[in-house]
Protein backbone atom coordinates (compact mmCIF):
# COMPACT_ATOMS: atom_id res chain seq x y z
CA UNK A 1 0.00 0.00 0.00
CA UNK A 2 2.74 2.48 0.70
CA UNK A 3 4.10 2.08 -2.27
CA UNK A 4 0.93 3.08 -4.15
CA UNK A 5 0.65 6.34 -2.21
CA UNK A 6 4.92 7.15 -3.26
CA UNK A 7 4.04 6.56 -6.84
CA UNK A 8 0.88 8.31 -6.60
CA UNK A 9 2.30 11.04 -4.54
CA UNK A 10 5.74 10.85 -7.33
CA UNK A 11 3.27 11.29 -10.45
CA UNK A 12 1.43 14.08 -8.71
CA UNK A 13 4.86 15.61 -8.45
CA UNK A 14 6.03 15.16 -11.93
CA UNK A 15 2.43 16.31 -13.37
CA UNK A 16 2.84 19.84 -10.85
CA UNK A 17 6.34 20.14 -12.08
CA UNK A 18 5.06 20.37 -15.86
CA UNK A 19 2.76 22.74 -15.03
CA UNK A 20 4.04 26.52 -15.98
CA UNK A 21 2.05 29.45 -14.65
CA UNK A 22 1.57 33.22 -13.52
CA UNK A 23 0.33 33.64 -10.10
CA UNK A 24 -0.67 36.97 -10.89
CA UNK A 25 -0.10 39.47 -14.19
CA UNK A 26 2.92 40.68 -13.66
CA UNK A 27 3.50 42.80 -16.75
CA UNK A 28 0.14 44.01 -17.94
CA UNK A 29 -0.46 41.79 -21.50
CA UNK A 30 -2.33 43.83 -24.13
CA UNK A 31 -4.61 40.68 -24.20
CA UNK A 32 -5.86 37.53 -23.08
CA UNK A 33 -5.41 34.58 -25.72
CA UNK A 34 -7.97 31.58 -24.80
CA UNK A 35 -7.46 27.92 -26.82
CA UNK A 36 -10.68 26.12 -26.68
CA UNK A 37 -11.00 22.42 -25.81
CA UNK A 38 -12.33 19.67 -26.73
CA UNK A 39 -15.32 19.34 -23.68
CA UNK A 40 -17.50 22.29 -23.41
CA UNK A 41 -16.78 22.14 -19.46
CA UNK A 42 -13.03 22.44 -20.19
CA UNK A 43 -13.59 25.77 -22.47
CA UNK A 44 -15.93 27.01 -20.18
CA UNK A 45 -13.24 27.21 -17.25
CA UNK A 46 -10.98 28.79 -19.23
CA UNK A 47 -13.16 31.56 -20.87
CA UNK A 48 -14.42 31.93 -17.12
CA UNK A 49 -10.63 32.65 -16.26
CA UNK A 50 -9.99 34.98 -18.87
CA UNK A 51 -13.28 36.87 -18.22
CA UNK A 52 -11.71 36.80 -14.51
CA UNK A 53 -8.27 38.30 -16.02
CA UNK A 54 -9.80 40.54 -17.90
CA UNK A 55 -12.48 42.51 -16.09
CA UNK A 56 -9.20 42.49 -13.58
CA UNK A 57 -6.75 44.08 -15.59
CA UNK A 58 -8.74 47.10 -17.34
CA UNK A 59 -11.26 45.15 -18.99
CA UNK A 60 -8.83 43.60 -21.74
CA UNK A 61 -9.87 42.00 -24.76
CA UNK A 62 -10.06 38.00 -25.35
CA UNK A 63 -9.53 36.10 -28.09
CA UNK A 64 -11.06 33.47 -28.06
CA UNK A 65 -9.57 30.25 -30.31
CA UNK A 66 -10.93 27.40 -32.11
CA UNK A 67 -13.00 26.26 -34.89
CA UNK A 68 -15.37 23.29 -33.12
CA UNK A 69 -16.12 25.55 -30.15
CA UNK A 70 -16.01 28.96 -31.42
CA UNK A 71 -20.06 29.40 -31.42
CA UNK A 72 -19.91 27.71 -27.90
CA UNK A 73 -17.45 30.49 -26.80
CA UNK A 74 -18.75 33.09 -28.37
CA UNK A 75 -22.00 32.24 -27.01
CA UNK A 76 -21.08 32.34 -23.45
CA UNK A 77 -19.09 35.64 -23.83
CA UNK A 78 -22.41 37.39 -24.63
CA UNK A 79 -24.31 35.28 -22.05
CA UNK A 80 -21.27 36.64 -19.14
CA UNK A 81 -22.25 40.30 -20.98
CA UNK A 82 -18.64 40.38 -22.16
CA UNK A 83 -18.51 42.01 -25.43
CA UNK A 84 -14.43 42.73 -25.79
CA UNK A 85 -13.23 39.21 -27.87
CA UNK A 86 -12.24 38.16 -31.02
CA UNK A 87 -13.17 34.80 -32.24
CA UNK A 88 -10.18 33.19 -34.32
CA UNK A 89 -12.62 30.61 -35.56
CA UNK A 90 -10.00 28.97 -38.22
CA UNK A 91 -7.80 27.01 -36.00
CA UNK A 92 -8.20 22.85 -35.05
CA UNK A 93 -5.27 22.32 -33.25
CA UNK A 94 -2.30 24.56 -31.19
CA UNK A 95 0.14 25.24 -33.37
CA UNK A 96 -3.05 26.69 -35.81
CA UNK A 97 -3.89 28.78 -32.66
CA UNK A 98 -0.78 30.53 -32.47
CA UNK A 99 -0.63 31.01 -36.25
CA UNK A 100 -3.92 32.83 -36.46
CA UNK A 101 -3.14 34.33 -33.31
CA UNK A 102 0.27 36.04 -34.74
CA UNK A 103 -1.70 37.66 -37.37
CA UNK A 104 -4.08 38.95 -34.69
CA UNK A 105 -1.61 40.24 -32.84
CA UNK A 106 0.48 42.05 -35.87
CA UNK A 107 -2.83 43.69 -36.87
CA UNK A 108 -3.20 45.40 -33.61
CA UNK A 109 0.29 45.55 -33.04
CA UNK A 110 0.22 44.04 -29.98
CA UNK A 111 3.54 43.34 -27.54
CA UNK A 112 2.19 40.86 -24.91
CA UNK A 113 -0.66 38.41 -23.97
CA UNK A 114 -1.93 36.34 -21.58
CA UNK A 115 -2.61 32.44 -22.28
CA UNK A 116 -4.98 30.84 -20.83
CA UNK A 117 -5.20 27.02 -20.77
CA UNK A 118 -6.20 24.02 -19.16
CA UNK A 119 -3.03 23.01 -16.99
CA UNK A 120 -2.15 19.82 -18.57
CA UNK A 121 -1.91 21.87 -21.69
CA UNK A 122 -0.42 24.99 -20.23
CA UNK A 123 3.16 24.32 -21.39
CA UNK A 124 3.13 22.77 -24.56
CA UNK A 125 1.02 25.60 -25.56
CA UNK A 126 3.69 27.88 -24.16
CA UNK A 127 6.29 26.68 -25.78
CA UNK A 128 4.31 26.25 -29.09
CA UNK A 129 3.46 30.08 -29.10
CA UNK A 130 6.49 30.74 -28.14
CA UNK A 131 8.06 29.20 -31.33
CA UNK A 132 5.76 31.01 -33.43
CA UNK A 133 5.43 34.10 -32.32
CA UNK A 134 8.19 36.46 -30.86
CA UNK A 135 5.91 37.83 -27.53
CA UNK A 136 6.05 38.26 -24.09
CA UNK A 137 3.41 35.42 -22.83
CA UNK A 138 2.20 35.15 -19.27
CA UNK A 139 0.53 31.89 -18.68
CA UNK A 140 -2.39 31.29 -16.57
CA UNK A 141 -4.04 27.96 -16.71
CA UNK A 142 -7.38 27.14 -15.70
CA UNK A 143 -7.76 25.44 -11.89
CA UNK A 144 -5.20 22.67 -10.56
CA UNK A 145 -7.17 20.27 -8.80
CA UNK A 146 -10.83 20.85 -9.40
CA UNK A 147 -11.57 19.37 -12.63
CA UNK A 148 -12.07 16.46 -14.59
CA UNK A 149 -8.67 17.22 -16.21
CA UNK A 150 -7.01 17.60 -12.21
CA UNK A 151 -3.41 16.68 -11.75
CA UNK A 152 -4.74 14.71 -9.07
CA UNK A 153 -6.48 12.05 -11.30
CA UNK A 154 -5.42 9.99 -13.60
CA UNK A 155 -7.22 11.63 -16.39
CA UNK A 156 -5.05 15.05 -15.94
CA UNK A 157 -1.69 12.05 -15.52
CA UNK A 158 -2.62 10.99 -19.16
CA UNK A 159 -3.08 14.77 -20.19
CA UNK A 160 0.07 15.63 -18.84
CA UNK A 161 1.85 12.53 -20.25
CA UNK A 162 0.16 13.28 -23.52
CA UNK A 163 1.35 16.95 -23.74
CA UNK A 164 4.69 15.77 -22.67
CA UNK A 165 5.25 13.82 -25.63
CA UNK A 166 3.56 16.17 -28.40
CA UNK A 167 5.98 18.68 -26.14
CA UNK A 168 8.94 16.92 -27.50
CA UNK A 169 7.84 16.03 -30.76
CA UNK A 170 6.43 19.42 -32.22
CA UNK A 171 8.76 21.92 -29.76
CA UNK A 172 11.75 19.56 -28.96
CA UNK A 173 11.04 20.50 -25.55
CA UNK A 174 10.64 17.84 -22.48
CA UNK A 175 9.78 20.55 -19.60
């Protein structure tokens, strides 16, 4: 039994460790950059924390990415009476995200953003805008441990795992 809880415990670890994130804006980002996911529950915490982010930091504009779920997003913006997004509606995976996203952010000549995520998905995205698009990005995922996606359940060890390994295939990056 005690070894259960050490591997349990050491996977919890190595999932937390992956994990990159803001605690707070540090720099104030011209925008917040939202990637949609595939469960409407998972896009719906992270819209809710860039609506949070925004209406924090002088009501800054979203944008709001990804084709399957861009009338789902756009949807609840207007619902939350938030009326200050973009919806980049041409993207199906990450590395599309941050491609329509650079145009977005040339056209309004932006210098910084925001990126909110899930936190299994937090640094491949990171990294993946990163390689795309020469920004300053503050990263602020979506909540830790109360999901379905939590680093304490196996279904946020086999997001984690996944993004590890699309990490190092599309980014050549392991953390």
């Amino acid at each position: 039994m005690i070894y259960i809880i050490l591997i349990y415990i050491f996977i919890v670890v190595i999932c937390f460790l992956y994990i990159k994130k803001n605690t707070q804006i540090k720099e104030s980002p011209d925008c917040i950059v939202i990637l949609s996911a595939s469960i409407n529950s998972l896009t719906q915490q992270r819209l809710n924390k860039a609506i949070h982010l925004a209406t924090k930091s002088k009501n800054l504009k979203i944008i709001a990415c990804g084709k399957e779920k861009s009338i789902f997003m756009e949807n609840y913006l207007k619902n939350k009476s938030f009326h200050n997004y973009i919806i980049q509606n041409n993207s199906t995976n990450t590395y599309e995200d941050a491609l329509y996203v650079q145009d977005i952010i040339n056209k309004l000549n932006l210098k910084s953003i925001a990126l909110v995520t899930s936190p299994t998905h937090q640094r491949r995205s990171y990294n993946t805008f990163k390689r795309v698009i020469n920004i300053n990005i503050e990263n602020f995922p979506t909540n830790l441990f109360f999901s379905i996606d939590s680093i304490l359940l196996p279904l946020g060890w086999y997001g984690v795992l996944i993004n590890i390994i699309k990490d190092k295939k599309y980014n050549g990056k392991l953390f």
